[in-house]
PDB file of N, CA and C in Angstrom:
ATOM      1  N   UNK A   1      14.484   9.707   1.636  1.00  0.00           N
ATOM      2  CA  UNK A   1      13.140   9.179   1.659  1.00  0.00           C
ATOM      3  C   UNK A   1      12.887   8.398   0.376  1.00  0.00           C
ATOM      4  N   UNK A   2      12.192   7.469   0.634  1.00  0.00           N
ATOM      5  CA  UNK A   2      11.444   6.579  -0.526  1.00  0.00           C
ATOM      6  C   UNK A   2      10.485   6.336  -1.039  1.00  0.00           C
ATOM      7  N   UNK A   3       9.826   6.322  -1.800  1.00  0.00           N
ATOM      8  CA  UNK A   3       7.983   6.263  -2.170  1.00  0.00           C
ATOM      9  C   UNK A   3       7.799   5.416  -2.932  1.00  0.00           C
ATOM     10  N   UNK A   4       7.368   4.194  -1.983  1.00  0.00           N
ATOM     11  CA  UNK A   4       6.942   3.276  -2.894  1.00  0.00           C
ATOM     12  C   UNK A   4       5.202   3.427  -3.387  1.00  0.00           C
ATOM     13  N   UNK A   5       5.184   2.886  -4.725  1.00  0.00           N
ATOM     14  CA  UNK A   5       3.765   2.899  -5.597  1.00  0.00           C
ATOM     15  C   UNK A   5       3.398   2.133  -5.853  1.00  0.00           C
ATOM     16  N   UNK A   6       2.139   1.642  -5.672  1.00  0.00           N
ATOM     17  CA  UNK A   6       1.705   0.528  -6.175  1.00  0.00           C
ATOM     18  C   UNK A   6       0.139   0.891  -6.575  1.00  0.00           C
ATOM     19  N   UNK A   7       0.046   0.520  -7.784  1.00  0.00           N
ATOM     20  CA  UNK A   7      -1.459   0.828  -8.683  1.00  0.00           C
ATOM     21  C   UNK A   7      -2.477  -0.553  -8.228  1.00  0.00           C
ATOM     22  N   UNK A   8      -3.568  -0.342  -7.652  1.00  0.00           N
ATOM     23  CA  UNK A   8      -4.256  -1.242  -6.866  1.00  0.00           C
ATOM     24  C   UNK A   8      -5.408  -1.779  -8.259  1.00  0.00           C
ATOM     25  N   UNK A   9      -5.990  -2.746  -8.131  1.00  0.00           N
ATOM     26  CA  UNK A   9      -7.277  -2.916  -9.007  1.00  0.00           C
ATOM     27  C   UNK A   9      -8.048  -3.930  -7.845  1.00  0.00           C
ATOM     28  N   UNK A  10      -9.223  -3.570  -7.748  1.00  0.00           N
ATOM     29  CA  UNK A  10      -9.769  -4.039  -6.491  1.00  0.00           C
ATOM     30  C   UNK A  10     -10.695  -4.760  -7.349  1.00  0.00           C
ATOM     31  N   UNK A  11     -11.277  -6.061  -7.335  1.00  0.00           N
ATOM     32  CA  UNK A  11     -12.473  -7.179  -7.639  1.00  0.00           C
ATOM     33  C   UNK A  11     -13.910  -6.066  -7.361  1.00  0.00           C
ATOM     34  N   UNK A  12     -14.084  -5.521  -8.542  1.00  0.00           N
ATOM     35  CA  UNK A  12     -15.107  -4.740  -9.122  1.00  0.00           C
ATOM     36  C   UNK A  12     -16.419  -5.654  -8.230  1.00  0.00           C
ATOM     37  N   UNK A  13     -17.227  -4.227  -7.055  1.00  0.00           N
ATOM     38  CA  UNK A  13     -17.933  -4.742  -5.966  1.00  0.00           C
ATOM     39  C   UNK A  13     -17.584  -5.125  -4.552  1.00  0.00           C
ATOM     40  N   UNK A  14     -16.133  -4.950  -4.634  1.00  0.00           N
ATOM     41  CA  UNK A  14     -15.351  -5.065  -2.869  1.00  0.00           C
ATOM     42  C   UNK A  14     -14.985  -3.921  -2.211  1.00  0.00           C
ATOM     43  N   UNK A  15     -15.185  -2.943  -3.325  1.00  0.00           N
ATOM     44  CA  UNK A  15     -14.402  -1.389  -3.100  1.00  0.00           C
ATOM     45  C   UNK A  15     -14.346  -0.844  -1.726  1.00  0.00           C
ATOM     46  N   UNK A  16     -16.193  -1.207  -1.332  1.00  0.00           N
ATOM     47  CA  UNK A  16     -16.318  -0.841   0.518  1.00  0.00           C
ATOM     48  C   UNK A  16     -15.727  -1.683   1.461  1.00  0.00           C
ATOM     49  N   UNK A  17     -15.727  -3.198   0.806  1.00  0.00           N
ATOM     50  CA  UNK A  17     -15.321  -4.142   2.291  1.00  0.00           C
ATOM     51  C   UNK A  17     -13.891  -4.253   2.173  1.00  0.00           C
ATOM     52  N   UNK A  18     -13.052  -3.663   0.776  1.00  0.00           N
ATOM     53  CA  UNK A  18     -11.558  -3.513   0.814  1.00  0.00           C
ATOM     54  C   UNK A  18     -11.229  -1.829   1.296  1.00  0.00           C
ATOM     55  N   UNK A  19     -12.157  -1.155   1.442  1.00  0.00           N
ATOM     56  CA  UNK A  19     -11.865  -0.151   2.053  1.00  0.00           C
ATOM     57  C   UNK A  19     -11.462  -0.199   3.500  1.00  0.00           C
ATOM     58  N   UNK A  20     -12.453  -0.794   4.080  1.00  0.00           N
ATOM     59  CA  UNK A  20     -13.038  -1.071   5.082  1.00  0.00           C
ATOM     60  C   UNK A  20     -11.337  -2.183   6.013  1.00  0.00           C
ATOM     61  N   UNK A  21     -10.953  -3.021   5.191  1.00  0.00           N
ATOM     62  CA  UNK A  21     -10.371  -3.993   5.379  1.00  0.00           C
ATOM     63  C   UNK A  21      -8.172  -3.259   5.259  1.00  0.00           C
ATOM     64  N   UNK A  22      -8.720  -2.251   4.712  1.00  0.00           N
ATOM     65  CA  UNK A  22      -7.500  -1.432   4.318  1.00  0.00           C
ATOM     66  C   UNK A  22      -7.609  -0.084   5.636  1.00  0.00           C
ATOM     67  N   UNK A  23      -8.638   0.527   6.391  1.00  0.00           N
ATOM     68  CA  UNK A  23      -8.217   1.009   7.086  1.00  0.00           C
ATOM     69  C   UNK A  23      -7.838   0.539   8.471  1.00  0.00           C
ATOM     70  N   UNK A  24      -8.456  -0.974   8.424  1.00  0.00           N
ATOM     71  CA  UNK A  24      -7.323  -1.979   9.619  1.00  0.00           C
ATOM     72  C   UNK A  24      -6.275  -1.802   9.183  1.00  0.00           C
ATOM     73  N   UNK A  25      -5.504  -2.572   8.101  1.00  0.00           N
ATOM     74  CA  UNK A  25      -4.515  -3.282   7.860  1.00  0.00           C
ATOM     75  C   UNK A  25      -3.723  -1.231   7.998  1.00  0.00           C
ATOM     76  N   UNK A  26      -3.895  -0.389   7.421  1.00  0.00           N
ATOM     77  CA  UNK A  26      -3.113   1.344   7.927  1.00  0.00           C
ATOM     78  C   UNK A  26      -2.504   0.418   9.047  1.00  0.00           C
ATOM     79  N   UNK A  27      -3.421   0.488  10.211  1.00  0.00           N
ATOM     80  CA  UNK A  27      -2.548   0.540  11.826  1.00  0.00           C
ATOM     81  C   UNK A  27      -1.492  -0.174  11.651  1.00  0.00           C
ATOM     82  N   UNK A  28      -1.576  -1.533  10.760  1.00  0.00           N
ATOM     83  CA  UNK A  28       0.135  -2.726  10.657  1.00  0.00           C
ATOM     84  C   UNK A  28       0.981  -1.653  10.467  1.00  0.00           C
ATOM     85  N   UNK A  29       1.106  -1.496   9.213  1.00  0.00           N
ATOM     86  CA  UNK A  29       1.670  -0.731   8.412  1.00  0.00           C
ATOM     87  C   UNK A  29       2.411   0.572   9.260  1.00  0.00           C
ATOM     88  N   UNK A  30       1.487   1.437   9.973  1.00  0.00           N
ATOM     89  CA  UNK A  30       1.708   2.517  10.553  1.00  0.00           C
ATOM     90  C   UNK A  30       2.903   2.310  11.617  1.00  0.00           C
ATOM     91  N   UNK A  31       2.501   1.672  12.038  1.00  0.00           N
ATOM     92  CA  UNK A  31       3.527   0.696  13.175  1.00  0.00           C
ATOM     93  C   UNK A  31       5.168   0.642  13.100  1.00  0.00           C
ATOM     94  N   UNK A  32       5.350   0.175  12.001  1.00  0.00           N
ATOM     95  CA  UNK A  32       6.714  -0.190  11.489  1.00  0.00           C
ATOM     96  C   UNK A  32       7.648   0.641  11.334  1.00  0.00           C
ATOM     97  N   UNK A  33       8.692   0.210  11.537  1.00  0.00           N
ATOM     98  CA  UNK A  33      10.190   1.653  12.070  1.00  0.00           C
ATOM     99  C   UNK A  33      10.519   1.711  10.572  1.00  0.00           C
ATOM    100  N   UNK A  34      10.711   3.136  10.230  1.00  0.00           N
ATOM    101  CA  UNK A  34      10.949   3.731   8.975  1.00  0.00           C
ATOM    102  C   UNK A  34       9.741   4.586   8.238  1.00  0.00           C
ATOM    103  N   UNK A  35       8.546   3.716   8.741  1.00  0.00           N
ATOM    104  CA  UNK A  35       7.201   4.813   7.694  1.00  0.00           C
ATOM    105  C   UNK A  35       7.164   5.560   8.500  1.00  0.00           C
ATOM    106  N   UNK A  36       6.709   6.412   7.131  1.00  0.00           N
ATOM    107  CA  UNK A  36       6.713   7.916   7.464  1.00  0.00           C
ATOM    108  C   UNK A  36       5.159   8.422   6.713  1.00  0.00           C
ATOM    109  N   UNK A  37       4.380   7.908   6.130  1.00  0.00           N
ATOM    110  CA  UNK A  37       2.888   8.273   5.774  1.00  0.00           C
ATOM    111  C   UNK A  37       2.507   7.416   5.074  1.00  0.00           C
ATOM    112  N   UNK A  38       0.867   7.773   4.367  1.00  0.00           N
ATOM    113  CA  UNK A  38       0.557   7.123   3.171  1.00  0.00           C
ATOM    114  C   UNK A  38      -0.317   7.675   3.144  1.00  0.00           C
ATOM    115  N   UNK A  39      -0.873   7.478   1.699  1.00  0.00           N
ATOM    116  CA  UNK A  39      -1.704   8.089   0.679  1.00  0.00           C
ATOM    117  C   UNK A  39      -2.271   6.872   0.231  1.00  0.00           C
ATOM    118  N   UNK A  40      -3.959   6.420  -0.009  1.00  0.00           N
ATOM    119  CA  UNK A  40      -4.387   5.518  -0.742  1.00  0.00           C
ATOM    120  C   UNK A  40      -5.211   7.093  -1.248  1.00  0.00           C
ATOM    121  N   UNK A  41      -5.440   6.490  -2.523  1.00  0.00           N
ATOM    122  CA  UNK A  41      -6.279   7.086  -3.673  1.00  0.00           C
ATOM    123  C   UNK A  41      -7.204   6.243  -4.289  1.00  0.00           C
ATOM    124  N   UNK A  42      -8.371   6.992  -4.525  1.00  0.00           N
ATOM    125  CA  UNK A  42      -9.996   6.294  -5.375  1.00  0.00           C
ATOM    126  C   UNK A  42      -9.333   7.231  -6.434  1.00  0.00           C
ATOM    127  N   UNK A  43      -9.547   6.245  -7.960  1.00  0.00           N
ATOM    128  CA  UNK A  43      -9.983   6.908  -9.140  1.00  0.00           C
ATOM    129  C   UNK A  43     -11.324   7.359  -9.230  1.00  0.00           C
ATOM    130  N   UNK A  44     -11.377   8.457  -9.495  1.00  0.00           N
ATOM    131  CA  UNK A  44     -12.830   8.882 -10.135  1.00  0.00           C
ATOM    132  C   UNK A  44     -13.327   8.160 -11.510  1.00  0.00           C
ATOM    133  N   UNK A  45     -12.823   8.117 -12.290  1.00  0.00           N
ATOM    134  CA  UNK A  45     -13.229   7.636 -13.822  1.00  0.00           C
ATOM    135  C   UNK A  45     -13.618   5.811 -13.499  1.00  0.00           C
ATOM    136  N   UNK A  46     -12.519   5.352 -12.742  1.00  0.00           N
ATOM    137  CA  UNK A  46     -12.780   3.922 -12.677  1.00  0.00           C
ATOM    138  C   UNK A  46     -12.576   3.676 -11.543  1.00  0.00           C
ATOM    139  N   UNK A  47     -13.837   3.440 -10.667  1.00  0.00           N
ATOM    140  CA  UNK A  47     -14.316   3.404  -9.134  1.00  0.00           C
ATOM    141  C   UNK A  47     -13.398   2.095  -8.857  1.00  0.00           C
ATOM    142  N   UNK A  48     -12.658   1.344  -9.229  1.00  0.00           N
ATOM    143  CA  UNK A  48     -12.533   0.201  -8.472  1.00  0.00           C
ATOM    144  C   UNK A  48     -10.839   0.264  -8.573  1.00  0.00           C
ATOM    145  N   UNK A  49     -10.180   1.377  -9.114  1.00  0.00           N
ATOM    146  CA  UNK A  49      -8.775   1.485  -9.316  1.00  0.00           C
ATOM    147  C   UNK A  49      -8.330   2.381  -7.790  1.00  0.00           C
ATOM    148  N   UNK A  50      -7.377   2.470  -7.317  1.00  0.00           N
ATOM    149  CA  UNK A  50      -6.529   2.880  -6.180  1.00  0.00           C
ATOM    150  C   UNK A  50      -4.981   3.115  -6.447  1.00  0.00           C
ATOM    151  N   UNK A  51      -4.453   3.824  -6.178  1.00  0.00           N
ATOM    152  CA  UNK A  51      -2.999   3.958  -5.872  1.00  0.00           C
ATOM    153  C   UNK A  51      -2.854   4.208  -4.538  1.00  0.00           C
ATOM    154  N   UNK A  52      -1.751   3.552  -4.292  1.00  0.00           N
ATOM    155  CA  UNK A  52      -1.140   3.515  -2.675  1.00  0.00           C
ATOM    156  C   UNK A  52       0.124   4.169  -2.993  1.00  0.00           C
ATOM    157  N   UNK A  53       0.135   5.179  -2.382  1.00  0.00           N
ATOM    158  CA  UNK A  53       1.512   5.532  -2.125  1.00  0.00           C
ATOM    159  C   UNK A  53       2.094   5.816  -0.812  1.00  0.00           C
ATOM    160  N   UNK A  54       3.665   5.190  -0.329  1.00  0.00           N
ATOM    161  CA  UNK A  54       3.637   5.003   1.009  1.00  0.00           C
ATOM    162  C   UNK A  54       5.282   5.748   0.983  1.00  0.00           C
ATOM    163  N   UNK A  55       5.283   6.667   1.925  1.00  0.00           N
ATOM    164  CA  UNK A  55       6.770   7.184   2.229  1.00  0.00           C
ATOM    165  C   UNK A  55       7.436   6.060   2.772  1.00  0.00           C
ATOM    166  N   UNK A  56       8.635   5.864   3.077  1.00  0.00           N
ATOM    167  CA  UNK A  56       9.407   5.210   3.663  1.00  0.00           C
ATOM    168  C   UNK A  56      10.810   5.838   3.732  1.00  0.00           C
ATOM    169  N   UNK A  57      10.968   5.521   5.488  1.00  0.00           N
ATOM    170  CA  UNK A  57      12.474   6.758   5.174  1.00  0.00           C
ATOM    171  C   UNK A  57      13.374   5.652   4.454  1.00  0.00           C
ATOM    172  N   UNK A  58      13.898   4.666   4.484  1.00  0.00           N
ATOM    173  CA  UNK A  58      15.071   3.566   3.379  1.00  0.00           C
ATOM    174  C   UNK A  58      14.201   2.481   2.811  1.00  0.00           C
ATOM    175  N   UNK A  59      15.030   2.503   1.670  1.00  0.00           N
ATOM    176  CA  UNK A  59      13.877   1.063   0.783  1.00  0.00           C
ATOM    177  C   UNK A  59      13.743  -0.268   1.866  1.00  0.00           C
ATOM    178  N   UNK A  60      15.181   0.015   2.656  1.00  0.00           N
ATOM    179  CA  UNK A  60      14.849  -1.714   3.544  1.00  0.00           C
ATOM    180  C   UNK A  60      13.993  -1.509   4.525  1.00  0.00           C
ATOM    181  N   UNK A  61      13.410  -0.261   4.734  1.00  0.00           N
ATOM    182  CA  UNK A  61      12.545  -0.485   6.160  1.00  0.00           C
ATOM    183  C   UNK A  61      11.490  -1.118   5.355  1.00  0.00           C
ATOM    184  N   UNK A  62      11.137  -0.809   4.203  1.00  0.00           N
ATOM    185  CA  UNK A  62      10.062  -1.725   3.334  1.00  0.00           C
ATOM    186  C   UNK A  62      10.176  -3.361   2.944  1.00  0.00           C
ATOM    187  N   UNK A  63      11.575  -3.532   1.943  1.00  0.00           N
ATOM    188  CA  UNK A  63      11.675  -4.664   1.868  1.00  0.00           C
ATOM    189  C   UNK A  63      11.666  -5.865   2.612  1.00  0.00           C
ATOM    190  N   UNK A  64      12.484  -5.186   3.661  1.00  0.00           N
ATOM    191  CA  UNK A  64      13.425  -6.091   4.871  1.00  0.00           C
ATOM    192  C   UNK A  64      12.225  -6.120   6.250  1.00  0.00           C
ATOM    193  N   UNK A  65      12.358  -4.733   6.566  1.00  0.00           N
ATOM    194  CA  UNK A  65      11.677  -4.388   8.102  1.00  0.00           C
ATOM    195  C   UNK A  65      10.442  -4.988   7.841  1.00  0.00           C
ATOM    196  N   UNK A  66       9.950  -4.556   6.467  1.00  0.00           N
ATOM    197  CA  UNK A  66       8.200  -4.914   6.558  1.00  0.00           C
ATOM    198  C   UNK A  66       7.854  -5.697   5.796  1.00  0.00           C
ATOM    199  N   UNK A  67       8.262  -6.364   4.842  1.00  0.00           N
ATOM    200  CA  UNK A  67       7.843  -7.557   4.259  1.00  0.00           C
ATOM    201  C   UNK A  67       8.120  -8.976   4.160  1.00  0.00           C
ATOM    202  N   UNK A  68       9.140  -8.706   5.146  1.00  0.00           N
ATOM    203  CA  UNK A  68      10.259  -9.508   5.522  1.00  0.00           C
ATOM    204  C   UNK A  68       9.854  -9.961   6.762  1.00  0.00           C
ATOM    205  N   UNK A  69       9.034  -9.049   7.931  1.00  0.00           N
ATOM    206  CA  UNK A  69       8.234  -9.439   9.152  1.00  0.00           C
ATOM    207  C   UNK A  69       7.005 -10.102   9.102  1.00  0.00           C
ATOM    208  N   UNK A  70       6.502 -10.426  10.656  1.00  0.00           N
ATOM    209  CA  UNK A  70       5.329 -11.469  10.199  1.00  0.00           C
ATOM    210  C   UNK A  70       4.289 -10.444  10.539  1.00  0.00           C
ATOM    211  N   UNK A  71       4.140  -8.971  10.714  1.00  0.00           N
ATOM    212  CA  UNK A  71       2.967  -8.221  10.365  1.00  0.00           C
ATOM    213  C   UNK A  71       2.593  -8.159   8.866  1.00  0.00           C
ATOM    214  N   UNK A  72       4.001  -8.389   7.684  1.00  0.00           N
ATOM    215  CA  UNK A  72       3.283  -8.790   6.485  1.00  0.00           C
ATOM    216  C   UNK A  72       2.307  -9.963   6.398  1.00  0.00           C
ATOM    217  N   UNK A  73       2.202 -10.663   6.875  1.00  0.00           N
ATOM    218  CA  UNK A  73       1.617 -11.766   6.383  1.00  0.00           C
ATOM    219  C   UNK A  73       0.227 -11.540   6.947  1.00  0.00           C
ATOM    220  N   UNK A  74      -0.206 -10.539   8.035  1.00  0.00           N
ATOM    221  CA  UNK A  74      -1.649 -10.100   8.560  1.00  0.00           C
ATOM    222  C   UNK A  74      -1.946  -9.203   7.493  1.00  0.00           C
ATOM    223  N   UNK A  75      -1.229  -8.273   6.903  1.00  0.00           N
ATOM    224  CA  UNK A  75      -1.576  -7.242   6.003  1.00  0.00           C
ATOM    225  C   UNK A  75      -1.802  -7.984   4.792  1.00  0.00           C
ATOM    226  N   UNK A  76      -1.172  -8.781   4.731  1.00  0.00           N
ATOM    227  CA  UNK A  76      -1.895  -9.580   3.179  1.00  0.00           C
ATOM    228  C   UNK A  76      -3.300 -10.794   3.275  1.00  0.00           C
ATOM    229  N   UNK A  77      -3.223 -11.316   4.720  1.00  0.00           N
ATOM    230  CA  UNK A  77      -4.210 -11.647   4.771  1.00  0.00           C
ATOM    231  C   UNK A  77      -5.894 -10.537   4.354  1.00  0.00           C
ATOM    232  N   UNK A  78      -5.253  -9.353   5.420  1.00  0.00           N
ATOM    233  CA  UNK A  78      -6.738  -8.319   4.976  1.00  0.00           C
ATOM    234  C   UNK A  78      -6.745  -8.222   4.005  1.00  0.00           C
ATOM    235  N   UNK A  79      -5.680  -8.061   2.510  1.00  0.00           N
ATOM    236  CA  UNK A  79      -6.000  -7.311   1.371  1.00  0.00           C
ATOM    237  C   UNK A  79      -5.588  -7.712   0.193  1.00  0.00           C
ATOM    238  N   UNK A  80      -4.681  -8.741   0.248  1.00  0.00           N
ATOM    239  CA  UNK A  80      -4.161  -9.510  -0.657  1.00  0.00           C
ATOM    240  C   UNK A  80      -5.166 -10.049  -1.877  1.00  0.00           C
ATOM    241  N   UNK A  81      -6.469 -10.831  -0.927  1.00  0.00           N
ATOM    242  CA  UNK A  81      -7.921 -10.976  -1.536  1.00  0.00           C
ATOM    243  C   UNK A  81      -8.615 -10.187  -2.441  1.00  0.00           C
ATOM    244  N   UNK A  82      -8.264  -8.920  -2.470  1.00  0.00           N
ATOM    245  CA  UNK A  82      -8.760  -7.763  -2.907  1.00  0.00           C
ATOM    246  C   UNK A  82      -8.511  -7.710  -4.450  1.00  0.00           C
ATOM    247  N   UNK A  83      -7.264  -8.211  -4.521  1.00  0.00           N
ATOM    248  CA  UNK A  83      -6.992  -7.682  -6.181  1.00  0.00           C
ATOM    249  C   UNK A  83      -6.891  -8.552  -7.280  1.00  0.00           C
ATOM    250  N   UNK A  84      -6.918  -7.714  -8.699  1.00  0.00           N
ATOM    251  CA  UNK A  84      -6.703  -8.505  -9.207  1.00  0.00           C
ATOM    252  C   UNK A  84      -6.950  -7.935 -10.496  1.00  0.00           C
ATOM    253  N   UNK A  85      -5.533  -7.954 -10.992  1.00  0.00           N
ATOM    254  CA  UNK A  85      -4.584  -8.976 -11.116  1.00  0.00           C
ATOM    255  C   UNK A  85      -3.675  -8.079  -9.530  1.00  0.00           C
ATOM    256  N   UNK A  86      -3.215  -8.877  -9.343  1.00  0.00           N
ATOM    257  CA  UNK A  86      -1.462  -8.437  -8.316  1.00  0.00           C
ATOM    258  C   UNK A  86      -0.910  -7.446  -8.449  1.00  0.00           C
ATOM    259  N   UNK A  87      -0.854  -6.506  -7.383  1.00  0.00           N
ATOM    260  CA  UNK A  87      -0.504  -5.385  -7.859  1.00  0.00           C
ATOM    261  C   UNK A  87       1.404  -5.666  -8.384  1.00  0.00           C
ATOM    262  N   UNK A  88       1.502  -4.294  -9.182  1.00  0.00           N
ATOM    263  CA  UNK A  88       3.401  -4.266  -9.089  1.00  0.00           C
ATOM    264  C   UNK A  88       3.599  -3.017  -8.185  1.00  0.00           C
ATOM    265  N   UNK A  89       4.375  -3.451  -7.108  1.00  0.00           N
ATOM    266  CA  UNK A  89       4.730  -2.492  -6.503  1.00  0.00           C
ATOM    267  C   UNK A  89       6.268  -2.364  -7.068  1.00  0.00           C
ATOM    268  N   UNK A  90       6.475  -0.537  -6.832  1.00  0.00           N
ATOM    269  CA  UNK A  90       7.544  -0.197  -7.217  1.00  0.00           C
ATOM    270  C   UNK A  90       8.252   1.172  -5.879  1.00  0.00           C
ATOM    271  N   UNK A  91       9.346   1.462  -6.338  1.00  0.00           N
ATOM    272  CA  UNK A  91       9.780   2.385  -4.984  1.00  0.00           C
ATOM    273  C   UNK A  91      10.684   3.534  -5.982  1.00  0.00           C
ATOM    274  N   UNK A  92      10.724   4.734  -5.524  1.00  0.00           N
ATOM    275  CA  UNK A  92      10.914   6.552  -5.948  1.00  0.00           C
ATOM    276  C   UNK A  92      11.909   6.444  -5.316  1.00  0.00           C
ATOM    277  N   UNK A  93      13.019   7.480  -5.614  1.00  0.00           N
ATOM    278  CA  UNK A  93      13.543   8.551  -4.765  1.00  0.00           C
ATOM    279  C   UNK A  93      13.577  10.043  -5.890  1.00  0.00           C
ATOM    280  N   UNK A  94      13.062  10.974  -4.952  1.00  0.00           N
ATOM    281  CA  UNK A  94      12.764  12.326  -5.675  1.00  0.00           C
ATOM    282  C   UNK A  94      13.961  12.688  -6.336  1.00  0.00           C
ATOM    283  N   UNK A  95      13.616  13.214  -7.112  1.00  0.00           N
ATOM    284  CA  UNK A  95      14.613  13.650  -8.527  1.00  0.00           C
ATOM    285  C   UNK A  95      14.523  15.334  -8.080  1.00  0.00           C
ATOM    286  N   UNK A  96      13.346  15.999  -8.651  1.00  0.00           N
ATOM    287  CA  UNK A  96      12.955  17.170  -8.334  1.00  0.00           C
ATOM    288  C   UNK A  96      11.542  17.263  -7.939  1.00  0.00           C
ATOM    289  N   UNK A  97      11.079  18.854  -7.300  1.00  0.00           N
ATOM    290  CA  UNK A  97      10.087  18.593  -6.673  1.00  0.00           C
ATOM    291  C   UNK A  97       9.792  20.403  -6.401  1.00  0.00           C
ATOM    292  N   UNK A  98       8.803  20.782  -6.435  1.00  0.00           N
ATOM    293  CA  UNK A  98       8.074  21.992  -6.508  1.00  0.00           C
ATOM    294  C   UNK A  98       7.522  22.691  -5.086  1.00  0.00           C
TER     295      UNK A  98
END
């Protein structure tokens, strides 16, 4: 399994209509052969910060399967708008774990 992360910063005042615009764009996402969940997160301290974290059973069902397809390009239409600066996405494999 893989976990990719990506630390979100949403245009301070979109928080609801990128919420809103992010539980469409889930269903793309959900869709795609290899995911296996996700996690978006609200900071408490700074309302307009998010982390996404998304299982993936191999890094290529991400790279390849899904960003590489043309359901990326609907998922960035909903949310791409949203940030800023760009998020960096990055990808895990568990080391250890409790």
């Amino acid at each position: 399994m893989i976990t990719e992360i990506a630390p979100l910063v949403v245009i301070p005042g979109e928080e609801e209509a990128f919420e809103e615009a992010f539980a469409e764009a889930h269903q793309i996402i959900a869709s795609m052969p290899g995911y296996l969940g996700l996690e978006l997160q609200r900071c408490l301290e700074t309302q307009n910060r998010y982390t996404l974290i998304v299982r993936w059973d191999r890094l290529e069902d991400h790279t390849e399967g899904f960003r590489e397809g043309p359901a990326y390009e609907t998922w960035k239409d909903l949310l791409h708008h949203y940030y800023d600066p760009h998020p960096e996405v990055l990808h895990y494999r568990m080391v250890l774990a409790d």
